[in-house]
Protein backbone atom coordinates (compact mmCIF):
# COMPACT_ATOMS: atom_id res chain seq x y z
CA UNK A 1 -8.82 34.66 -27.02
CA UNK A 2 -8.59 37.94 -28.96
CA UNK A 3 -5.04 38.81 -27.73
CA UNK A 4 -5.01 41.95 -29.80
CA UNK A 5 -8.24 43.29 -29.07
CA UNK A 6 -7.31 41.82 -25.25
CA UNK A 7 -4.25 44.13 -24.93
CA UNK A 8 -6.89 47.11 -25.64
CA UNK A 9 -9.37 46.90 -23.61
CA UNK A 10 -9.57 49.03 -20.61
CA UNK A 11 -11.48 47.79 -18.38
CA UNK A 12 -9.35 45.65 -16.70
CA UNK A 13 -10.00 43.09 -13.83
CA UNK A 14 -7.27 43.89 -11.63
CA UNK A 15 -6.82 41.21 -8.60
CA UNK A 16 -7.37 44.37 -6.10
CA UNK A 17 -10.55 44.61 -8.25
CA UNK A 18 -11.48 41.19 -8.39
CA UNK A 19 -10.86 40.24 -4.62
CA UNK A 20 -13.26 44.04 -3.51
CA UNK A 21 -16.26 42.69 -6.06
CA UNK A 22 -16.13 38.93 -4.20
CA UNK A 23 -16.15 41.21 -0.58
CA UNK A 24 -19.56 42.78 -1.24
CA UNK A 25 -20.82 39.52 -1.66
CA UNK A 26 -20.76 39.55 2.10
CA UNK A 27 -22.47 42.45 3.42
CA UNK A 28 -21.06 41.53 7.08
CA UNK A 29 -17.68 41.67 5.58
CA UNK A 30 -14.86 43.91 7.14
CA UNK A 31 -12.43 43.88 4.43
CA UNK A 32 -9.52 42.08 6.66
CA UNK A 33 -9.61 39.23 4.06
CA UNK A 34 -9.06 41.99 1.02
CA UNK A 35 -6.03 43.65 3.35
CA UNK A 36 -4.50 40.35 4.14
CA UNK A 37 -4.71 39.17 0.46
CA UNK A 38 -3.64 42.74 -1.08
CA UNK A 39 -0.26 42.14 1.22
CA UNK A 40 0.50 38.69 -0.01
CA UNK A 41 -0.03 40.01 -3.79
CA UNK A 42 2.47 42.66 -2.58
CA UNK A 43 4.81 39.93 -1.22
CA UNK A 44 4.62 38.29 -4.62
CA UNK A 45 5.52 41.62 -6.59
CA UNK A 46 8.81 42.29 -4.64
CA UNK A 47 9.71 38.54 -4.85
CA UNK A 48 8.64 38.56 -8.81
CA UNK A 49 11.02 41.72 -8.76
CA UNK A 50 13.47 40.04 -7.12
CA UNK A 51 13.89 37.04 -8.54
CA UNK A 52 14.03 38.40 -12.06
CA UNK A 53 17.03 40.63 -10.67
CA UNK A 54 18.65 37.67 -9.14
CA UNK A 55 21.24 36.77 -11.64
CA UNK A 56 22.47 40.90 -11.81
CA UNK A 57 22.21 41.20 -7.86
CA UNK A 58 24.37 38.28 -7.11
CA UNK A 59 21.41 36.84 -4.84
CA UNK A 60 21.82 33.80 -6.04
CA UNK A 61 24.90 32.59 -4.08
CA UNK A 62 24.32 30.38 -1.51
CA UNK A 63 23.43 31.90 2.27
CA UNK A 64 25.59 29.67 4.13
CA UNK A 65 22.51 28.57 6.13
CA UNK A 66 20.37 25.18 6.08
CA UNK A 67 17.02 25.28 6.59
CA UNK A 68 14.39 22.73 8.48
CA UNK A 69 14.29 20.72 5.69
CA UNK A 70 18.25 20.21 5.19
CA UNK A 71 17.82 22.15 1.96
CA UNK A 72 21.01 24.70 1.26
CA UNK A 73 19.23 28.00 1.36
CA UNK A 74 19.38 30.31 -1.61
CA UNK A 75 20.08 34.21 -0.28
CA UNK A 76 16.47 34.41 -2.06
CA UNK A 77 14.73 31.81 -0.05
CA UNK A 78 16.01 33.85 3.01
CA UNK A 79 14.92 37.17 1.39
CA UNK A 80 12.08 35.78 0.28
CA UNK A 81 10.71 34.78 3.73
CA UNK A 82 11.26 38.13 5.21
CA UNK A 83 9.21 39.62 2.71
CA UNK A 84 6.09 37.58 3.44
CA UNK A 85 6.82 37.36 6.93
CA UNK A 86 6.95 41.34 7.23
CA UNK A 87 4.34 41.88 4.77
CA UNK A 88 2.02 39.67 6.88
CA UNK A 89 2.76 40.52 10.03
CA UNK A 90 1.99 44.63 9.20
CA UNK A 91 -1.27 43.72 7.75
CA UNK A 92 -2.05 43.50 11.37
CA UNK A 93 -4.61 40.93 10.22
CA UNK A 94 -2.40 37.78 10.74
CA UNK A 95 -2.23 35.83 14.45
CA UNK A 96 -0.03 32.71 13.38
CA UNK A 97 2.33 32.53 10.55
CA UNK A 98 3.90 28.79 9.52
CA UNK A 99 6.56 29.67 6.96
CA UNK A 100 8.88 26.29 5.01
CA UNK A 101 12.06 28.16 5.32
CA UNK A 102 11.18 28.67 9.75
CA UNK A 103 11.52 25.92 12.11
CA UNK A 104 8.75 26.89 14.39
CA UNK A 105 5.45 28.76 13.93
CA UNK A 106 5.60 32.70 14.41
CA UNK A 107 2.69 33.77 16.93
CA UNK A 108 2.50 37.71 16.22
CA UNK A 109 2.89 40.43 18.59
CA UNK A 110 -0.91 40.76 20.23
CA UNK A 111 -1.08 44.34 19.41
CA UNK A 112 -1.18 43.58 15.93
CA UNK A 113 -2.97 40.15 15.51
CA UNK A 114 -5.91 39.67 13.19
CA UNK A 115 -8.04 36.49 13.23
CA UNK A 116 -6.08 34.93 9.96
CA UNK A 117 -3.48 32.26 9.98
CA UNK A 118 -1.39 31.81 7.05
CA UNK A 119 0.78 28.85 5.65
CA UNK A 120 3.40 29.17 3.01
CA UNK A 121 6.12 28.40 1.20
CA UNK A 122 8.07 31.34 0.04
CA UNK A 123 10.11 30.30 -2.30
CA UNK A 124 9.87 26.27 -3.83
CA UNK A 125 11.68 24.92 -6.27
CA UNK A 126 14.39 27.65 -5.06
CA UNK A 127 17.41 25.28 -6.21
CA UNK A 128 15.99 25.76 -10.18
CA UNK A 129 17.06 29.62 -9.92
CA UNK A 130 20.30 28.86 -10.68
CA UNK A 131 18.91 27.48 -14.89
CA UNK A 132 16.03 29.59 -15.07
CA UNK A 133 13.17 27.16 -13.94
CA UNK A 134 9.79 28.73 -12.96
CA UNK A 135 9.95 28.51 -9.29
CA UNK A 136 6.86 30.13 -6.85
CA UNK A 137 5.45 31.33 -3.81
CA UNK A 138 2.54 28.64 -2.39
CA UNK A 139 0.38 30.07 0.43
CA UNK A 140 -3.32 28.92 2.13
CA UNK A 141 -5.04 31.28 4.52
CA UNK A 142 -7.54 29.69 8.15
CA UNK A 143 -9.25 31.59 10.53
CA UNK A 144 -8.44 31.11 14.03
CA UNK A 145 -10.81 30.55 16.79
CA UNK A 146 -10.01 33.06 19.08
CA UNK A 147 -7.11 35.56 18.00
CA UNK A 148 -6.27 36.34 21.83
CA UNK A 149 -6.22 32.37 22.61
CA UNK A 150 -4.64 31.15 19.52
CA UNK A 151 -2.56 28.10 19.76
CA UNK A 152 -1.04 25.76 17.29
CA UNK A 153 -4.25 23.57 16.78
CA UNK A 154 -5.25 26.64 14.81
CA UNK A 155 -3.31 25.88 12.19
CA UNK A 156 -2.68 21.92 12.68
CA UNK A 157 -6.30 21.82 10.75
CA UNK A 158 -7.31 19.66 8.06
CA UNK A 159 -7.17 21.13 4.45
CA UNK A 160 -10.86 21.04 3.85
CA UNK A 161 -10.86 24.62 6.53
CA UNK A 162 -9.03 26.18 4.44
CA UNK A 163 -10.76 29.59 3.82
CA UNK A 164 -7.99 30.52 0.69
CA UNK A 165 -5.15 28.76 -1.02
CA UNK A 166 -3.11 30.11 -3.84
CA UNK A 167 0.25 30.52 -5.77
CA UNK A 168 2.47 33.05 -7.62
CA UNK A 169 4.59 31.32 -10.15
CA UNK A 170 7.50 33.55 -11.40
CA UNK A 171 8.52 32.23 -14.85
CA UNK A 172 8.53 33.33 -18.50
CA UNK A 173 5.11 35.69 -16.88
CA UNK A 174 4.50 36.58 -13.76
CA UNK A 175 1.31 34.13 -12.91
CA UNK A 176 -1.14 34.63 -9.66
CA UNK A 177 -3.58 31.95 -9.35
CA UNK A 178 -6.07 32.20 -6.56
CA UNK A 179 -9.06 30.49 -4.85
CA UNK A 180 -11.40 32.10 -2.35
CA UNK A 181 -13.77 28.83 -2.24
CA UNK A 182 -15.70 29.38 -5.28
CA UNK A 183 -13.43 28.30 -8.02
CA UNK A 184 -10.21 29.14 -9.06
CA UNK A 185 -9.00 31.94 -11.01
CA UNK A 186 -4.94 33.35 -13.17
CA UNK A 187 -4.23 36.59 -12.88
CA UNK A 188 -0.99 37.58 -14.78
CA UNK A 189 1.29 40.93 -13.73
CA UNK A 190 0.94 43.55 -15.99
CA UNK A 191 4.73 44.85 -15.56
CA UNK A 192 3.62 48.29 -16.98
CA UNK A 193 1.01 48.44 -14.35
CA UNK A 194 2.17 47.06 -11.75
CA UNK A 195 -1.14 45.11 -11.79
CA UNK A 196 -2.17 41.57 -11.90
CA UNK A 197 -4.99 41.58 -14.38
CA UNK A 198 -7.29 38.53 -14.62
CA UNK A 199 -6.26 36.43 -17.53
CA UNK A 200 -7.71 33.06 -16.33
CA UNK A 201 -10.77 33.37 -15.16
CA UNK A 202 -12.86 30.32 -13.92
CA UNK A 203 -10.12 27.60 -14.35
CA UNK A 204 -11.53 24.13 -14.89
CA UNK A 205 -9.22 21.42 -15.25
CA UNK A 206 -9.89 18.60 -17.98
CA UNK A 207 -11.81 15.23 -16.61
CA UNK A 208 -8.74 13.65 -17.56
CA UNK A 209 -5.42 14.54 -19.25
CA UNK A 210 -2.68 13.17 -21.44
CA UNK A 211 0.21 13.96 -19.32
CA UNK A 212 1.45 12.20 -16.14
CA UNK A 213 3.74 14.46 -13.95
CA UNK A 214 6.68 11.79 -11.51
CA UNK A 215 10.28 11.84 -10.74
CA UNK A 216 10.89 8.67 -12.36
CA UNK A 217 14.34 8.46 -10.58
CA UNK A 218 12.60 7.19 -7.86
CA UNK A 219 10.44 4.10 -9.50
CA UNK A 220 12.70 1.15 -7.76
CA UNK A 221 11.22 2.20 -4.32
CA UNK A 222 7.41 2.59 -5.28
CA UNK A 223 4.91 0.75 -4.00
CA UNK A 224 2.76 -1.64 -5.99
CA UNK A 225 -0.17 0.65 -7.12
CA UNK A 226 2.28 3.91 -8.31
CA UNK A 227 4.40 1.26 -10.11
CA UNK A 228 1.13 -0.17 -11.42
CA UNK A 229 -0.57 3.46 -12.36
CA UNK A 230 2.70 4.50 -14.01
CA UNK A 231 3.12 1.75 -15.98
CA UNK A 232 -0.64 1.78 -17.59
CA UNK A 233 0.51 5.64 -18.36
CA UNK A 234 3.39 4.35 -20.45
CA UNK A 235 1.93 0.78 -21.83
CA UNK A 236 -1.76 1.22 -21.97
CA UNK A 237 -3.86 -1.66 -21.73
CA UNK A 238 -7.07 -0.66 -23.60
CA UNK A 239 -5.86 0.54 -26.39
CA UNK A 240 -5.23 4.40 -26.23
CA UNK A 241 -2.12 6.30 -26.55
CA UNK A 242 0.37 6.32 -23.69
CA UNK A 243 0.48 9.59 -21.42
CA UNK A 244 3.00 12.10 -22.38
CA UNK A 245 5.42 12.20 -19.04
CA UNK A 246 6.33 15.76 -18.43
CA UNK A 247 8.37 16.72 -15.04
CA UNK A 248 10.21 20.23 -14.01
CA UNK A 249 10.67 19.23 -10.58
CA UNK A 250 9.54 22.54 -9.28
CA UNK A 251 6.28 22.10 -7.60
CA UNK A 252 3.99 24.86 -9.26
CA UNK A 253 5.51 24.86 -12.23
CA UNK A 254 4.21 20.99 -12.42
CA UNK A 255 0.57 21.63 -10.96
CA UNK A 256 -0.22 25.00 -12.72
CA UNK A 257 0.85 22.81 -16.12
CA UNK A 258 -1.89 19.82 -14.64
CA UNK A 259 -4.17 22.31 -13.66
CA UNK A 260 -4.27 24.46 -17.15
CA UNK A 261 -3.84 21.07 -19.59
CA UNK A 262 -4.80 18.32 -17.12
CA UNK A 263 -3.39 14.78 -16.15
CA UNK A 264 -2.22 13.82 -12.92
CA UNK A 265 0.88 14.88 -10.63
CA UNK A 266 2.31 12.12 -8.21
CA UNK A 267 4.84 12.49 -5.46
CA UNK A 268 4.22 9.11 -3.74
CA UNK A 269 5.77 8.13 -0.80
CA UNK A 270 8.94 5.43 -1.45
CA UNK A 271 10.85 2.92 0.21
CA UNK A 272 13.28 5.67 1.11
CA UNK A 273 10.53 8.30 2.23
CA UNK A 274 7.65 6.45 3.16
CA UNK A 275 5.86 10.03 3.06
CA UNK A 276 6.62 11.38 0.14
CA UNK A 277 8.38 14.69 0.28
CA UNK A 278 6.19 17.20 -0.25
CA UNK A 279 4.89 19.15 3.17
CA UNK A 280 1.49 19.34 4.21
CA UNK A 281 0.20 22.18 5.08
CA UNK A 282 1.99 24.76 2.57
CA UNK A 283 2.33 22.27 -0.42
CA UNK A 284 -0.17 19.36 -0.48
CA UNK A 285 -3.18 21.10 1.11
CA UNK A 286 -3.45 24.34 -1.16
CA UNK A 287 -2.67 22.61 -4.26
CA UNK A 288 -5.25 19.85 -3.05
CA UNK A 289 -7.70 22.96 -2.28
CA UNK A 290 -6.95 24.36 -6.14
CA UNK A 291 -7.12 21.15 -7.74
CA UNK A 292 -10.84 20.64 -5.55
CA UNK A 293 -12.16 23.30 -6.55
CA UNK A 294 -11.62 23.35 -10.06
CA UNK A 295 -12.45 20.09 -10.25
CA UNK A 296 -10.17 18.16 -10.13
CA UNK A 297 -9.52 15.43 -7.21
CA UNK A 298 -6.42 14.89 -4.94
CA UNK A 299 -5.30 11.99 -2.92
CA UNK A 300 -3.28 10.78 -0.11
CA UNK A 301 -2.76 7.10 -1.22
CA UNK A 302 -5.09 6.50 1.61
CA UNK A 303 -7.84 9.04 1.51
CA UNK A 304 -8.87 12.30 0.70
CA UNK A 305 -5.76 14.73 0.83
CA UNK A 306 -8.01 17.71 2.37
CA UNK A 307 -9.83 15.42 5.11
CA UNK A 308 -5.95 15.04 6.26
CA UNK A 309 -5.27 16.08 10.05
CA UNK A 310 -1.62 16.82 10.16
CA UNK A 311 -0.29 16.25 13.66
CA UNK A 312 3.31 18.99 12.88
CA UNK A 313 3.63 21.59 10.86
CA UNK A 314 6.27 20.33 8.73
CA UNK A 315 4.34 17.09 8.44
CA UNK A 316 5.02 15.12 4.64
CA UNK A 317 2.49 13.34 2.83
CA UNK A 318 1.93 11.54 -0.08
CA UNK A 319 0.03 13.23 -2.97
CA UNK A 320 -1.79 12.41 -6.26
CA UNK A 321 -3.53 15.32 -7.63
CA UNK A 322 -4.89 16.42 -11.37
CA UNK A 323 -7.52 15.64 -13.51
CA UNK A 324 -10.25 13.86 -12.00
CA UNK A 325 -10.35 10.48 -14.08
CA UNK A 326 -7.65 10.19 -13.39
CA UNK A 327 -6.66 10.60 -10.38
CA UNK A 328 -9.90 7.77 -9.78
CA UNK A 329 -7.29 5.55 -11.18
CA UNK A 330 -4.83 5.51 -8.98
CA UNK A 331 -8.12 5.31 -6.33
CA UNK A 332 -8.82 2.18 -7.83
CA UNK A 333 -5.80 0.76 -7.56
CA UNK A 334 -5.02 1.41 -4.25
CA UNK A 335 -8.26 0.08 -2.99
CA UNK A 336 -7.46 -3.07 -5.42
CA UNK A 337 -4.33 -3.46 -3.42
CA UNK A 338 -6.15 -3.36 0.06
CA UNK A 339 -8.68 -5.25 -1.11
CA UNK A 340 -6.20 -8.33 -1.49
CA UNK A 341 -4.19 -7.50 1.15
């Protein structure tokens, strides 16, 4: 890319833009999908804003408070969430909001409840503020049945309904990367705008990648096939160079890397967390959704990630996602395994 010639054009794709061209697509179309994603992008600004304050605001101190997951909650995961739950709930196009940092789902007040349901994770990898890690906002977006009816089975849906999935990653730029079901697309925040301007457009990931993406820290409670798969990535068998291991330990930061480079990223489940750690609904299902449709595969350890039915909304699971070689080895593997069993 032309980055010179880049920074002068003016016509720009803005994500506003972008989102209004996909709308007329569908004549039928409303526009409560555009409103509902032009508040999220707006949730993402004033958390960009924020977190690039943090250090000079003193926001990074902890809040006192523990949330669902037992994690110590940064004043910015608490600030965070009350962005995107007030930012969602004024839409007036959400019904059901299930948030990482809230215990139970938030049903919205029937005067202002729009037919979406939304799933997020304000703030992950909130515990890297503190060195200057990229950390990021993950959210996926369902349709309920009936707005006036809604119930938690509206959002306790496999992956594969997902209408939208998407995440803002706030490191070294501020990074927006977004799937409405027909591929995947970067947008990165113009600061002097104000604007996130398409800088990625159709993202494909690689068929298969150099890099494999683990906390090794955990490798004496794998099972047989991760210990297997990650030990071909370090002492190839066939001849070709070993994978590179790269790991931040900040969720997006990891995935947008697989996603842009390819490779794989595994968070198996252990001895010690027989379901991995990562949540289902507003981790492994819109990463899953991202990695689908730009090609790229993800996996369970048992099936499909998106064909998943998650019985809670803090349900764990599992996950191998990336590049989609090779994430068809650590398939084969696993059905080697059961195959013997």
């Amino acid at each position: 890319m032309d980055h010179a010639a880049e920074a002068m054009r003016t016509d720009l794709m803005t994500i506003t833009r972008y989102v209004l061209n996909e709308q007329s697509r569908y004549p039928e179309s409303r526009g409560d999908f555009t409103i509902l994603l032009s508040n999220i992008v707006l949730g993402c600004k004033f958390v960009c804003s924020a977190v690039n304050m943090a250090g000079l605001a003193k926001l990074i101190g902890l809040a006192g408070e523990t949330n669902v997951q037992g994690e110590e909650q940064k004043k910015l995961d608490v600030l965070s969430n009350e962005v995107f739950v007030k930012a969602l709930i004024s839409s007036g196009r959400t019904c059901i909001l299930v948030s990482e940092e809230d215990e139970e789902a938030t049903f919205v007040d029937p005067s202002l409840r729009g037919k979406y349901c939304v799933v997020f994770d304000p703030l992950d990898g909130s515990s890297n503020i503190d060195c200057g890690v990229s950390i990021g906002t993950i959210f996926g977006i369902y349709m309920v049945k009936d707005k006036d009816n809604a119930t938690l089975d509206d959002v306790l849906q496999p992956g594969k309904n997902m209408l939208a999935a998407g995440y803002c990653m706030y490191g070294s730029s501020c990074t927006l990367v977004l799937s409405t079901g027909s591929g995947v697309n970067g947008f990165t925040l113009d600061p002097s705008l104000g604007e996130f301007i398409l800088t990625h457009p159709d993202i494909k990931i690689p068929k298969k990648g150099k890099i494999y993406s683990v906390n090794e820290g955990n490798a004496k409670n794998w099972d047989g096939p991760t210990t297997e798969y990650v030990e071909k990535c370090k002492f190839p068998q066939d001849g070709s160079s070993p994978k590179s291991l790269r790991y931040v330990g900040s969720m997006v930061a990891d995935v947008h890397r697989t996603l842009l480079y390819g490779g794989i990223f595994l968070y198996p489940g252990d001895k010690k967390s027989p379901n991995g750690k990562l949540r289902v609904l507003y981790e492994v299902f819109p990463m899953s959704f991202l990695m689908e449709q730009a090609g790229g595969q993800s996996f369970t350890g048992k099936q499909r990630a998106l064909d998943l039915v998650p019985t809670k909304i803090h349900e764990r699971s599992p996950i191998f996602l990336g590049s989609y070689d090779d994430v068809e080895d650590v398939k084969a593997l696993y059905a080697a395994e059961e195959s013997n069993a």
